[in-house]
C-alpha atoms as a PDB file:
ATOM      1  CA  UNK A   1       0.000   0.000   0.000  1.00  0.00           C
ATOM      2  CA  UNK A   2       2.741   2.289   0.816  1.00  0.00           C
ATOM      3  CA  UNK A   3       4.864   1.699  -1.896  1.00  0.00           C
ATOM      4  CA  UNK A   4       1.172   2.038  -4.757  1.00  0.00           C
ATOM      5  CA  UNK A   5       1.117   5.958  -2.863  1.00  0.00           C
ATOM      6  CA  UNK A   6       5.034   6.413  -3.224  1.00  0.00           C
ATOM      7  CA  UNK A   7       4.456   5.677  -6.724  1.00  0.00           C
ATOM      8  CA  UNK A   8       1.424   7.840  -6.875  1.00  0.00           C
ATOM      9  CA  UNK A   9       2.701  10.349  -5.133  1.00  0.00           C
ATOM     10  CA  UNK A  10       6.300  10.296  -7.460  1.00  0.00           C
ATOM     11  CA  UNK A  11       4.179  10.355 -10.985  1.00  0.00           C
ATOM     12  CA  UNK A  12       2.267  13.358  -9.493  1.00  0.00           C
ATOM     13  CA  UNK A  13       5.355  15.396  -9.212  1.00  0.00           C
ATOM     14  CA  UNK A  14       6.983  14.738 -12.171  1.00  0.00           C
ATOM     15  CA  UNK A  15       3.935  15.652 -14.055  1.00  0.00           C
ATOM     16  CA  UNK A  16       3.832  19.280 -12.036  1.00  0.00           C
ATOM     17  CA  UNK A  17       6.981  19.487 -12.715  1.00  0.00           C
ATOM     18  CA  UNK A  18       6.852  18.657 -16.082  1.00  0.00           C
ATOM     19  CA  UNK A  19       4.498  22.117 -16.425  1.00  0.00           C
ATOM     20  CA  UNK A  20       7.016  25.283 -16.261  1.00  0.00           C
ATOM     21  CA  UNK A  21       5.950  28.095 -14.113  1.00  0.00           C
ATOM     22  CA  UNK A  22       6.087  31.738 -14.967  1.00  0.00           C
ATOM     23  CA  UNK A  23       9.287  31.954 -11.847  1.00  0.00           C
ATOM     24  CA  UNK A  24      10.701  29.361 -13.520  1.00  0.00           C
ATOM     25  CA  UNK A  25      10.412  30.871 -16.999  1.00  0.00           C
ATOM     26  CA  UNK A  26      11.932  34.519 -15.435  1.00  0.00           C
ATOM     27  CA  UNK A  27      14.472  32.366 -13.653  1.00  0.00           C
ATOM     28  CA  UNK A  28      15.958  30.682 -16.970  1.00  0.00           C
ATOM     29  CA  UNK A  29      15.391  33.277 -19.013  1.00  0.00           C
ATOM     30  CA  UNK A  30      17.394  35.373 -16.461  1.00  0.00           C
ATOM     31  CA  UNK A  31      19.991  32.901 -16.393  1.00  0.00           C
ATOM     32  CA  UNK A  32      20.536  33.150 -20.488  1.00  0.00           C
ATOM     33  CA  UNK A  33      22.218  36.104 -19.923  1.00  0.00           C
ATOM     34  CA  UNK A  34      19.673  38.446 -22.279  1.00  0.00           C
ATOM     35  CA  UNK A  35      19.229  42.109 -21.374  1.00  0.00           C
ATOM     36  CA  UNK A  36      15.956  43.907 -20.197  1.00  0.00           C
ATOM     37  CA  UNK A  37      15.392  45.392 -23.325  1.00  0.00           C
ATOM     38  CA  UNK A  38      15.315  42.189 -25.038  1.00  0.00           C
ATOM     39  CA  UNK A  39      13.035  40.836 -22.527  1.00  0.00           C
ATOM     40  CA  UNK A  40      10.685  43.295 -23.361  1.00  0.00           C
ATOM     41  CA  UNK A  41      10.695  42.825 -27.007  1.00  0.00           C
ATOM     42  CA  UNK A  42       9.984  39.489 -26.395  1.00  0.00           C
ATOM     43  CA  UNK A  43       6.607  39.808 -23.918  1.00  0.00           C
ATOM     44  CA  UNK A  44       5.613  42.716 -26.704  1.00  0.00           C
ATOM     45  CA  UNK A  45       6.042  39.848 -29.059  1.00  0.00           C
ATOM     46  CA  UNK A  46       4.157  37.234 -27.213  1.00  0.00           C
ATOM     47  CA  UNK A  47       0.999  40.103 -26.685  1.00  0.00           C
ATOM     48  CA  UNK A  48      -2.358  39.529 -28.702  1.00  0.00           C
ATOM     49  CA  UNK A  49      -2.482  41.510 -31.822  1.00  0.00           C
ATOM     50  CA  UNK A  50      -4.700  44.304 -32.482  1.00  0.00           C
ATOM     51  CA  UNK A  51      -5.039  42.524 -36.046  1.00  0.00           C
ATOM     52  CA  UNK A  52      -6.486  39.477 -33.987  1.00  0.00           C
ATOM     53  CA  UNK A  53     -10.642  38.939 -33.839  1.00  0.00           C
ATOM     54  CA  UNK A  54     -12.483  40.177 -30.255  1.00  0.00           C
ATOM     55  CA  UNK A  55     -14.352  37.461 -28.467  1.00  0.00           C
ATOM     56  CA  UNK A  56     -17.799  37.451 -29.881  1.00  0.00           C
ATOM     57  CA  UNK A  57     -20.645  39.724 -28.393  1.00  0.00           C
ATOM     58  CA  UNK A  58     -23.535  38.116 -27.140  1.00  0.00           C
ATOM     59  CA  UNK A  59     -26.828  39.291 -28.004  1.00  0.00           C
ATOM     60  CA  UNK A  60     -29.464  38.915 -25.534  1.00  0.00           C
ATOM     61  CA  UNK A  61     -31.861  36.345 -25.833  1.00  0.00           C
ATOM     62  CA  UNK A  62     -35.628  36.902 -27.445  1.00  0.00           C
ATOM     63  CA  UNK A  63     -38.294  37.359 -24.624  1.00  0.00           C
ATOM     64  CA  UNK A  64     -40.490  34.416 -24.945  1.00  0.00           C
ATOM     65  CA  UNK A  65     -43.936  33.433 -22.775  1.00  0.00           C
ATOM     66  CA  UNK A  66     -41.875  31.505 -20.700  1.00  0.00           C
ATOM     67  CA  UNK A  67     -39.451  34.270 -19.385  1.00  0.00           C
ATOM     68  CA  UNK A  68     -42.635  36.447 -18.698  1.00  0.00           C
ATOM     69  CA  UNK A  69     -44.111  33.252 -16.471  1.00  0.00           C
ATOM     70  CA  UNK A  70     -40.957  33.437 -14.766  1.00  0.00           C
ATOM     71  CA  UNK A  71     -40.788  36.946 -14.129  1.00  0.00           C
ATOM     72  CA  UNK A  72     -44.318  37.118 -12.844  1.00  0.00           C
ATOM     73  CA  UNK A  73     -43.326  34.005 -10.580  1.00  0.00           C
ATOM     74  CA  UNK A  74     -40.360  35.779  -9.178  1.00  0.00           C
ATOM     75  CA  UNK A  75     -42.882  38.743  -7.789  1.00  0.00           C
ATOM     76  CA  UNK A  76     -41.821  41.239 -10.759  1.00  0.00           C
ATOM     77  CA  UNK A  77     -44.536  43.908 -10.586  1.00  0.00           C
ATOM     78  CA  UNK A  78     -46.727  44.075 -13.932  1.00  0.00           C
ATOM     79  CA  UNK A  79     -45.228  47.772 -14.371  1.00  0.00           C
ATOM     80  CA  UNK A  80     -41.609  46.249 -14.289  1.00  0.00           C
ATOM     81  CA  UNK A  81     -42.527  42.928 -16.651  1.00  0.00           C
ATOM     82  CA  UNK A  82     -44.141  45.333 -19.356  1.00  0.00           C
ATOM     83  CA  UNK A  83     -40.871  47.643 -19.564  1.00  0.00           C
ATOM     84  CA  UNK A  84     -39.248  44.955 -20.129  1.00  0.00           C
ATOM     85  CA  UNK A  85     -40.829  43.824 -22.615  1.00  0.00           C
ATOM     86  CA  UNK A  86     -40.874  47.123 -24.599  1.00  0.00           C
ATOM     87  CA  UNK A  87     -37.917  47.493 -24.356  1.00  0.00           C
ATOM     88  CA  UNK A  88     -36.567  44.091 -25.097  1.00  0.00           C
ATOM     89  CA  UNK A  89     -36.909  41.917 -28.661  1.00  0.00           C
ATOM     90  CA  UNK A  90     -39.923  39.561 -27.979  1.00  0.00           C
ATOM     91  CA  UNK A  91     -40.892  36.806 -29.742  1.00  0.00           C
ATOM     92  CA  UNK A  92     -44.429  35.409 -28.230  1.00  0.00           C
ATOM     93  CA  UNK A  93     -47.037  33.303 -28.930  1.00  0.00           C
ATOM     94  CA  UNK A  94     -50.317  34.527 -28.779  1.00  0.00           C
ATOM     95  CA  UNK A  95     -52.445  31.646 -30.191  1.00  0.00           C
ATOM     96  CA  UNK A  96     -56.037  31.091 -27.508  1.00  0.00           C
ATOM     97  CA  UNK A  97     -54.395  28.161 -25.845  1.00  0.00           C
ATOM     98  CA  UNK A  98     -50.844  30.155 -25.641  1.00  0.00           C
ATOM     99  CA  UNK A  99     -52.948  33.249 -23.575  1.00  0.00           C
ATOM    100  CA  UNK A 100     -55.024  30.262 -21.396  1.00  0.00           C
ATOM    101  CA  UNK A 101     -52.102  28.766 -20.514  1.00  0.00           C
ATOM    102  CA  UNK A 102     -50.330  32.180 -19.527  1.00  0.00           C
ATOM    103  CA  UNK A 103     -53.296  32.953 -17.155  1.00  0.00           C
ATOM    104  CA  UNK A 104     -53.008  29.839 -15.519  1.00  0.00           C
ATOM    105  CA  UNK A 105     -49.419  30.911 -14.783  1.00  0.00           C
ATOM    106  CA  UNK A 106     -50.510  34.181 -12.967  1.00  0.00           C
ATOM    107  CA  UNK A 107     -49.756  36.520 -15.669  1.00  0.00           C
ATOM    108  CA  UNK A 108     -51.479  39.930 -15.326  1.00  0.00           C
ATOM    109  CA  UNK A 109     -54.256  41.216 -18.214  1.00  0.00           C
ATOM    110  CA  UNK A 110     -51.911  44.020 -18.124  1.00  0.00           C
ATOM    111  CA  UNK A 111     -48.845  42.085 -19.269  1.00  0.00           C
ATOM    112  CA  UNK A 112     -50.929  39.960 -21.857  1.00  0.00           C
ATOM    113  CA  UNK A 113     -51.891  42.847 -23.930  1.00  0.00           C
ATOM    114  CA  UNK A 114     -48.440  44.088 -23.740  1.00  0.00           C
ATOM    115  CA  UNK A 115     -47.347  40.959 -25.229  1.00  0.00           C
ATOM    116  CA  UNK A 116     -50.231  41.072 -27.864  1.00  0.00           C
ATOM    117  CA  UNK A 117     -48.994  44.590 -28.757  1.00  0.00           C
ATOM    118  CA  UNK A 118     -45.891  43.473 -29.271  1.00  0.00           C
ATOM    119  CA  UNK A 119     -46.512  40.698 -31.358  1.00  0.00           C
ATOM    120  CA  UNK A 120     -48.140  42.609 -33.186  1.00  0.00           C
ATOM    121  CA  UNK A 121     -45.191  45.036 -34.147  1.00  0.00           C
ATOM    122  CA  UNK A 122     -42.953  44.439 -37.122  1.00  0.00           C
ATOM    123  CA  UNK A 123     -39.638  43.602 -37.150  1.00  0.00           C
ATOM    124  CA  UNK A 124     -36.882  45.938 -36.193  1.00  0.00           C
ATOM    125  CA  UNK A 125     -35.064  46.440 -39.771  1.00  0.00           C
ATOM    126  CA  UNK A 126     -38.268  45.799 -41.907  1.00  0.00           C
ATOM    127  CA  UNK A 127     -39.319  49.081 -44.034  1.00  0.00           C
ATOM    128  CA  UNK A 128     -41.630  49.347 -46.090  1.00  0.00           C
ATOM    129  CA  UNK A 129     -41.195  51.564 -49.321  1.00  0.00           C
ATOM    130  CA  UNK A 130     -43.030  52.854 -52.245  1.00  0.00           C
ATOM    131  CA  UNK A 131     -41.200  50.950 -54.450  1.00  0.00           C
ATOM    132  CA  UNK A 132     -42.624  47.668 -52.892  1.00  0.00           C
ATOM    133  CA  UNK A 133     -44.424  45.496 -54.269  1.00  0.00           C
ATOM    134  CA  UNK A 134     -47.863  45.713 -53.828  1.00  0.00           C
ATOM    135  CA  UNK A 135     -49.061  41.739 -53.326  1.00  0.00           C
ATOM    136  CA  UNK A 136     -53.175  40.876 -53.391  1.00  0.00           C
ATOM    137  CA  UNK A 137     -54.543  39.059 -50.544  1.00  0.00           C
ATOM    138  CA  UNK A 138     -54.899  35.508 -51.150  1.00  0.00           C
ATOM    139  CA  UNK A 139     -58.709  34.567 -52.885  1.00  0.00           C
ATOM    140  CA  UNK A 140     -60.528  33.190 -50.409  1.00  0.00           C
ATOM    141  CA  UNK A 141     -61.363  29.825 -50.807  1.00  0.00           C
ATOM    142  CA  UNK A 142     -64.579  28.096 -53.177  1.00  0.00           C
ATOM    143  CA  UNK A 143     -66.414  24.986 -51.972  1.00  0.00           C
ATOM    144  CA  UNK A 144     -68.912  23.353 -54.600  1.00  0.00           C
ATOM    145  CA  UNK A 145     -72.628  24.503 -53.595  1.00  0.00           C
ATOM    146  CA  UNK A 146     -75.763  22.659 -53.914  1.00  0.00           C
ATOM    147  CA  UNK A 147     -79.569  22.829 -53.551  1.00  0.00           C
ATOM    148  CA  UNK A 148     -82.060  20.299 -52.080  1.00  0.00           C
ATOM    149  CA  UNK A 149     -85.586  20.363 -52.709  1.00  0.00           C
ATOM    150  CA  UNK A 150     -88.565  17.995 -53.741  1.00  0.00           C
ATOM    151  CA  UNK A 151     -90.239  17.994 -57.314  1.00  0.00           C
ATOM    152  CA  UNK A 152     -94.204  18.062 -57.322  1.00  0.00           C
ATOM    153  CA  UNK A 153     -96.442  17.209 -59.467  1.00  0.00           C
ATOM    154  CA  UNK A 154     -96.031  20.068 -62.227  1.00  0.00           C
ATOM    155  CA  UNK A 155     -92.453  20.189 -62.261  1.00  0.00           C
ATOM    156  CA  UNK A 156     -92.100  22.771 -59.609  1.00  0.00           C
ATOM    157  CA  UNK A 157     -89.800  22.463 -56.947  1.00  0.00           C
ATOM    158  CA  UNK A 158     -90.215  23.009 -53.315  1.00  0.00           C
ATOM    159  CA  UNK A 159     -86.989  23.395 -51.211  1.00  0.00           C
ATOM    160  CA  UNK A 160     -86.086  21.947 -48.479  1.00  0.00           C
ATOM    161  CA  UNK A 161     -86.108  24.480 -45.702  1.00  0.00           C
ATOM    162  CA  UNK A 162     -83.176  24.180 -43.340  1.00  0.00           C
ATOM    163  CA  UNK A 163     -82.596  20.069 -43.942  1.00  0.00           C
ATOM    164  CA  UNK A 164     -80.205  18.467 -42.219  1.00  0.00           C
ATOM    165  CA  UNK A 165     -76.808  17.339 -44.539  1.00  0.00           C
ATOM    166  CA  UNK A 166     -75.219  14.181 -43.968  1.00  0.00           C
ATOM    167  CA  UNK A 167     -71.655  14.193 -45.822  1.00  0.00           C
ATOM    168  CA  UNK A 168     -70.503  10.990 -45.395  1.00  0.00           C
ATOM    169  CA  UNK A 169     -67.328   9.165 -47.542  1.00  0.00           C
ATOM    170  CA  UNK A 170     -68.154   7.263 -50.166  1.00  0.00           C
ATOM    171  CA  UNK A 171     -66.511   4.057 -48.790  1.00  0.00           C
ATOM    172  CA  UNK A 172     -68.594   4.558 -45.692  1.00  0.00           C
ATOM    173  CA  UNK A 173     -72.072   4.960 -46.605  1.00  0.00           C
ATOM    174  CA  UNK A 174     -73.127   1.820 -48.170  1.00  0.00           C
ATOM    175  CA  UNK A 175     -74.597   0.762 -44.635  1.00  0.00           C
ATOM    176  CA  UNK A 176     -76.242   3.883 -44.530  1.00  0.00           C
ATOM    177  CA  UNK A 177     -77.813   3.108 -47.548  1.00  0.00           C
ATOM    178  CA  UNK A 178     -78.521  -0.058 -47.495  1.00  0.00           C
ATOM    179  CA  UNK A 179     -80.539   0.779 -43.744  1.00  0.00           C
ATOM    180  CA  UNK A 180     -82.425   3.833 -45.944  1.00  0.00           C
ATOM    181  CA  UNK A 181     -83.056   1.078 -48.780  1.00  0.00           C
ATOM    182  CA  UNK A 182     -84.076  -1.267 -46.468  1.00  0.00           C
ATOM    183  CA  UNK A 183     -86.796   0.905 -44.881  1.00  0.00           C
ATOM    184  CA  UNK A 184     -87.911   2.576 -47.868  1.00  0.00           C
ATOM    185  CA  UNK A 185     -89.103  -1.001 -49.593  1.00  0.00           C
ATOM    186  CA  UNK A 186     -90.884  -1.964 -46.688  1.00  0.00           C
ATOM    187  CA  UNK A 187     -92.998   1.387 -46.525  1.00  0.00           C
ATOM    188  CA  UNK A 188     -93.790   1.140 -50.669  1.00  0.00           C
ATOM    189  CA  UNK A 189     -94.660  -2.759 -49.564  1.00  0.00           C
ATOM    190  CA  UNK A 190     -97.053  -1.721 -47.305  1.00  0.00           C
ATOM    191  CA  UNK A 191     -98.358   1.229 -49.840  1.00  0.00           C
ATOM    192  CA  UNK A 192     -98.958  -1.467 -52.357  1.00  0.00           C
ATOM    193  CA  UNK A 193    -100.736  -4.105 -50.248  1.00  0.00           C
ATOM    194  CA  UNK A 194    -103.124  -1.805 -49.417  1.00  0.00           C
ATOM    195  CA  UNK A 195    -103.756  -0.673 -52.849  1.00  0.00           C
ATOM    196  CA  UNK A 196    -104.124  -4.850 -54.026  1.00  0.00           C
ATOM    197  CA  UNK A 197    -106.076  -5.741 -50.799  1.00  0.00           C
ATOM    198  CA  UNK A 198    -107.899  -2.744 -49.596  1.00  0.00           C
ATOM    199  CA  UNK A 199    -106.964  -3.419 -46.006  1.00  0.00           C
ATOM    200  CA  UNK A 200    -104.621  -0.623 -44.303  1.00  0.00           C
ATOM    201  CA  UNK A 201    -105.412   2.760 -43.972  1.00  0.00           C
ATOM    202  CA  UNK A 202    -103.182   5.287 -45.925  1.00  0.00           C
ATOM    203  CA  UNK A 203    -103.002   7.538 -43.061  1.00  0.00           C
ATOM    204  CA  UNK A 204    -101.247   5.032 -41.123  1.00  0.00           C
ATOM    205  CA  UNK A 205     -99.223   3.781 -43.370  1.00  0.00           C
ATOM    206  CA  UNK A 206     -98.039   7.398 -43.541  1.00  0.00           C
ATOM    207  CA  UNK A 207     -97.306   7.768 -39.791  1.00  0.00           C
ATOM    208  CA  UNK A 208     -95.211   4.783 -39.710  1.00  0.00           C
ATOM    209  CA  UNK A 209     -93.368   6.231 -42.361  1.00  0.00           C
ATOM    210  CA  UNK A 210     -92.960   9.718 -40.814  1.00  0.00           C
ATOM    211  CA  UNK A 211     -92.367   8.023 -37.713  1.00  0.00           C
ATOM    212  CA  UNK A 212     -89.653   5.614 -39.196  1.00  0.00           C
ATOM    213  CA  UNK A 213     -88.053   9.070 -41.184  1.00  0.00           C
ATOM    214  CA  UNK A 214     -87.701  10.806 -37.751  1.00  0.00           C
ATOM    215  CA  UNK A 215     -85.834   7.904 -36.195  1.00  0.00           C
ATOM    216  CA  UNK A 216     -83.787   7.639 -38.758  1.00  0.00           C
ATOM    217  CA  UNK A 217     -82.529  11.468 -38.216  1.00  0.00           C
ATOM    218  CA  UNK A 218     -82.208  10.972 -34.999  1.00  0.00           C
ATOM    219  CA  UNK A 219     -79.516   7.939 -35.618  1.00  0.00           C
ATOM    220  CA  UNK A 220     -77.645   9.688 -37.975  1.00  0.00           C
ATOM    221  CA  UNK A 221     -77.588  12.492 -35.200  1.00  0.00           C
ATOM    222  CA  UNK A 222     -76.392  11.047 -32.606  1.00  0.00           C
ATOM    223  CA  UNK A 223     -73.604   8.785 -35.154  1.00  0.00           C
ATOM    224  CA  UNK A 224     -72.659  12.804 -36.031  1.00  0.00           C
ATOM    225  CA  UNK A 225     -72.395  13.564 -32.560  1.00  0.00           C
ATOM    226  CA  UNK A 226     -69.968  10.556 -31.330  1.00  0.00           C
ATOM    227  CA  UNK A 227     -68.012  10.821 -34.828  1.00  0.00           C
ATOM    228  CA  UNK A 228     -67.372  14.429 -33.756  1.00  0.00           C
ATOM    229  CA  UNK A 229     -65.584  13.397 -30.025  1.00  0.00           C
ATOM    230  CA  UNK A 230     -62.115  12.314 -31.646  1.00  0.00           C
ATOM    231  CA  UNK A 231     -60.605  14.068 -34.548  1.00  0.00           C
ATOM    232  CA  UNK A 232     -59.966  10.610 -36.183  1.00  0.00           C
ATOM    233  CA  UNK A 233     -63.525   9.834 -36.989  1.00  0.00           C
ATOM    234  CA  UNK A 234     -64.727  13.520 -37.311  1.00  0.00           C
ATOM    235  CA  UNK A 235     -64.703  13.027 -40.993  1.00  0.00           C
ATOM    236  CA  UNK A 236     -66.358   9.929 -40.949  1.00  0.00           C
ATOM    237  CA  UNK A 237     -69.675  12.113 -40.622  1.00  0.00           C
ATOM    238  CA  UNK A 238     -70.243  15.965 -41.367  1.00  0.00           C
ATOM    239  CA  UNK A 239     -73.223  17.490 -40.511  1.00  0.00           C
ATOM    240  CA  UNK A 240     -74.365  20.674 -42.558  1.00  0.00           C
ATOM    241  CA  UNK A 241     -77.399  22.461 -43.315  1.00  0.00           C
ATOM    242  CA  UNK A 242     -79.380  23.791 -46.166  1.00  0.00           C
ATOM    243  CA  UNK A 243     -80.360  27.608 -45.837  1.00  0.00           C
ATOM    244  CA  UNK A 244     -84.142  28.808 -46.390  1.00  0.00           C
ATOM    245  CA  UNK A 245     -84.153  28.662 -49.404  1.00  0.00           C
ATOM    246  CA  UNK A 246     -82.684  25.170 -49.644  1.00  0.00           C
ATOM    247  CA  UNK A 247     -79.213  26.201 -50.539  1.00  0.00           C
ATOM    248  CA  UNK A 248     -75.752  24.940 -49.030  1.00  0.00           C
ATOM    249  CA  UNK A 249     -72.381  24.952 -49.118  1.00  0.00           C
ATOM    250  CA  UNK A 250     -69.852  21.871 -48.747  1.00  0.00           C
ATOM    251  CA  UNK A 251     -67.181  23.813 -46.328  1.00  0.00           C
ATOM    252  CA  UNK A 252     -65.263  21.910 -44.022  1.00  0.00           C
ATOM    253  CA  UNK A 253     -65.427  18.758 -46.231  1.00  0.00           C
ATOM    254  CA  UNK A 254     -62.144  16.310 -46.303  1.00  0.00           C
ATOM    255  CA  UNK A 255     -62.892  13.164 -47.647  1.00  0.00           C
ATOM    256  CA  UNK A 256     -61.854  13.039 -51.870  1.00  0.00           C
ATOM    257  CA  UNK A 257     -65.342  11.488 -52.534  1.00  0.00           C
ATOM    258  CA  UNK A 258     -68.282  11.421 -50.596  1.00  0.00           C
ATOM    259  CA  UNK A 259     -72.060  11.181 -50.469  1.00  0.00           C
ATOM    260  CA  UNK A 260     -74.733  13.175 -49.312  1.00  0.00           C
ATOM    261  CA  UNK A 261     -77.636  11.991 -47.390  1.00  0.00           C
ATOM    262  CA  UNK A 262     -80.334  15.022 -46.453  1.00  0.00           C
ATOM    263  CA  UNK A 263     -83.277  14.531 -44.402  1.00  0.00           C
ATOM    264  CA  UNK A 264     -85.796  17.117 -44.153  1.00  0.00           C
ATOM    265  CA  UNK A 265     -89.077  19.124 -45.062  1.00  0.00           C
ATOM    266  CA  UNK A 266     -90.680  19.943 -48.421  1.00  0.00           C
ATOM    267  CA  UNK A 267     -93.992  21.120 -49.260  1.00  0.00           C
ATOM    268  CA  UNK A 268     -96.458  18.783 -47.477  1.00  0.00           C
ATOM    269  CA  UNK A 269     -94.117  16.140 -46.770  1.00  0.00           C
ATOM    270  CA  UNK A 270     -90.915  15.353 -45.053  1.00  0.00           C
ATOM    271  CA  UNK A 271     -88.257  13.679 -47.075  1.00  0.00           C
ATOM    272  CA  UNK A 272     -84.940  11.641 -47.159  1.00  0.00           C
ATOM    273  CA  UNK A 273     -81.857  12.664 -50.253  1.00  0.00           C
ATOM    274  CA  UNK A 274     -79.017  10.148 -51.513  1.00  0.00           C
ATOM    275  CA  UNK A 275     -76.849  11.639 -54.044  1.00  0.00           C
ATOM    276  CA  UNK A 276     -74.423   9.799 -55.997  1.00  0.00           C
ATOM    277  CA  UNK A 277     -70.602  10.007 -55.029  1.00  0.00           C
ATOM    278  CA  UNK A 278     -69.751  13.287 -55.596  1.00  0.00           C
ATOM    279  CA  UNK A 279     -65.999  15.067 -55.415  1.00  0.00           C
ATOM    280  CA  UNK A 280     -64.594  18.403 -53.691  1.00  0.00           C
ATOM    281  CA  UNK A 281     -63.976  19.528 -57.539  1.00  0.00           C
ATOM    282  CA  UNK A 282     -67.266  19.451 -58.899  1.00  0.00           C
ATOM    283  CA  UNK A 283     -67.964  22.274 -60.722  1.00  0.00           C
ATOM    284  CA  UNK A 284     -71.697  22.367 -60.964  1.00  0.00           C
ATOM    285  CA  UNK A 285     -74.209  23.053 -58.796  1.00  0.00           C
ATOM    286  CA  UNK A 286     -74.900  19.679 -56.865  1.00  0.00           C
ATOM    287  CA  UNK A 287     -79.090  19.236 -56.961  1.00  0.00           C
ATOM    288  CA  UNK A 288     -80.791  16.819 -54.777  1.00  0.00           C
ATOM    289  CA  UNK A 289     -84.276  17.212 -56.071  1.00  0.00           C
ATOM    290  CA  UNK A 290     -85.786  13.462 -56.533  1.00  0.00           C
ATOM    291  CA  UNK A 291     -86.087  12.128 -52.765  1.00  0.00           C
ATOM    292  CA  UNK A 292     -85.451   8.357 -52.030  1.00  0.00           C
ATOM    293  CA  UNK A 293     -88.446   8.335 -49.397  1.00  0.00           C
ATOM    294  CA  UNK A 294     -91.246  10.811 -49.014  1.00  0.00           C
ATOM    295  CA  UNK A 295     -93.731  10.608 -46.253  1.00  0.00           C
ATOM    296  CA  UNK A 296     -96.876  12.717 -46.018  1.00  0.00           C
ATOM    297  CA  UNK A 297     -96.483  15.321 -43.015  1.00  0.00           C
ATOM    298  CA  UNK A 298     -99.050  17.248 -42.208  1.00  0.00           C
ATOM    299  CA  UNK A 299     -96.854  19.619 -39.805  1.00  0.00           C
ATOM    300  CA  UNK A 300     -94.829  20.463 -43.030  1.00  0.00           C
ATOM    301  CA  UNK A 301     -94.811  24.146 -43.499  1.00  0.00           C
ATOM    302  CA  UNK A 302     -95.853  24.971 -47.183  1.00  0.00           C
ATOM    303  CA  UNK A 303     -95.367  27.884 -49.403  1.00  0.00           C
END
């Protein structure tokens, strides 16, 4: 053990030793016999050059929301924070959930809108001449339009006030349909039986129908709803509506092809709409005027 820390102890020195120090240096330089003047010469030689680069400046750092959170945590009065940050470079983010999450953290309404202000400032070294170009705003965006309404007896058409639109993708519906095709033969079964046997009373039959029509809507509805909880099914079913005169508008749609299913009120009866697979590029006016099921409603407001 004693001899390991001799050894230890032995390498230590000879590697402090092996590093001159500045007495050292004086003391052989002394002993070469070189005169003061030459001594000088040589520390002037050995000093940095005013040729060589100065240590880089450091700019100071951006203000961001998270050095105003911890200002405001370290008791900085809203008078001081704001100062600061008009006097600083800021860059901030002022997005809704950026401006929640800063009131959470304590900071003032004072220091918000100071931040908002200064977000809202250009950049230091941006002018704006004569000579720039002037660029148009961007054209706000088309959508493909449609109209919905139910075709009467002489060939005029009676919209659909207000109907419900169901955009659903095209590789989606088919169960949809098939439930709508379903329903709709039994209804025209019953229609016809009572026509061939007498039995059944229209009125009834018409009921059921309406009856079957609103329960229908209300599925869809409520398949809209929970398709609207997670942003990875919200697309799976798009609710829009028609306008009072039976117009609409496909904003908001996603999916590349899709159909529409509209359920609603013409003339004297209440009605159900299946369009063929249509596309976000379609350049006419999409028309849903032949319904796939039409019940007699009584409550139907008319023209």
């Amino acid at each position: 053990m004693k001899e390991a820390f001799r050894t230890g102890l032995f390498a230590l020195i000879v590697m402090l030793l092996g590093q001159p120090s500045l007495r050292s240096q004086q003391t052989s330089t002394g002993s070469s016999g070189e005169s003061p003047a030459a001594i000088r010469r040589a520390a002037k030689s050995q000093a940095p050059s005013s040729n060589q680069a100065s240590p880089a400046v450091v700019q100071p750092a951006s203000l961001t929301n998270n050095t105003v959170i911890v200002m405001t945590k370290a008791g900085l009065s809203q008078d001081v924070i704001v100062s600061s940050i008009n006097s600083h470079e800021a860059s901030f983010k002022t997005e809704p959930d950026d401006l929640v999450a800063l009131k959470k953290a304590g900071v003032g309404d004072k220091v918000i809108e100071a931040m908002l202000a200064k977000s809202q400032q250009k950049p230091k070294g941006l002018t704006v001449t004569s000579d720039s170009v002037n660029v148009p705003p961007p054209s706000p965006p088309t959508f493909p339009t449609g109209f919905v309404a139910a075709e009467i007896g002489n060939g005029d058409l009676k919209p659909a006030r207000f109907a419900s639109l169901f955009v659903i993708p095209a590789d989606r519906a088919s169960q949809f349909i098939e439930a709508i095709g379903n329903l709709r033969d039994k209804i025209e079964d019953e229609k016809e039986k009572a026509k061939r046997t007498g039995f059944g009373m229209p009125d009834v039959i018409e009921g059921q129908c309406l009856i079957a029509l609103t329960q229908l809507k209300l599925a869809v509805l409520k398949a809209c709803a929970d398709a609207g909880k997670s942003p990875d099914t919200a697309q799976n079913l798009l609710l829009l509506n028609a306008d009072e005169a039976g117009h609409f508008t496909l904003a908001g749609v996603r999916s590349e092809r899709f159909v529409i299913i509209g359920i609603g009120k013409a003339g004297m009866n209440s009605a159900l709409w299946i369009s063929s697979p249509l596309t976000m590029s379609e350049q006419k006016e999409i028309k849903l005027t032949q319904p796939t099921l039409s019940c007699y409603d009584k409550d139907a407001v008319t023209d």
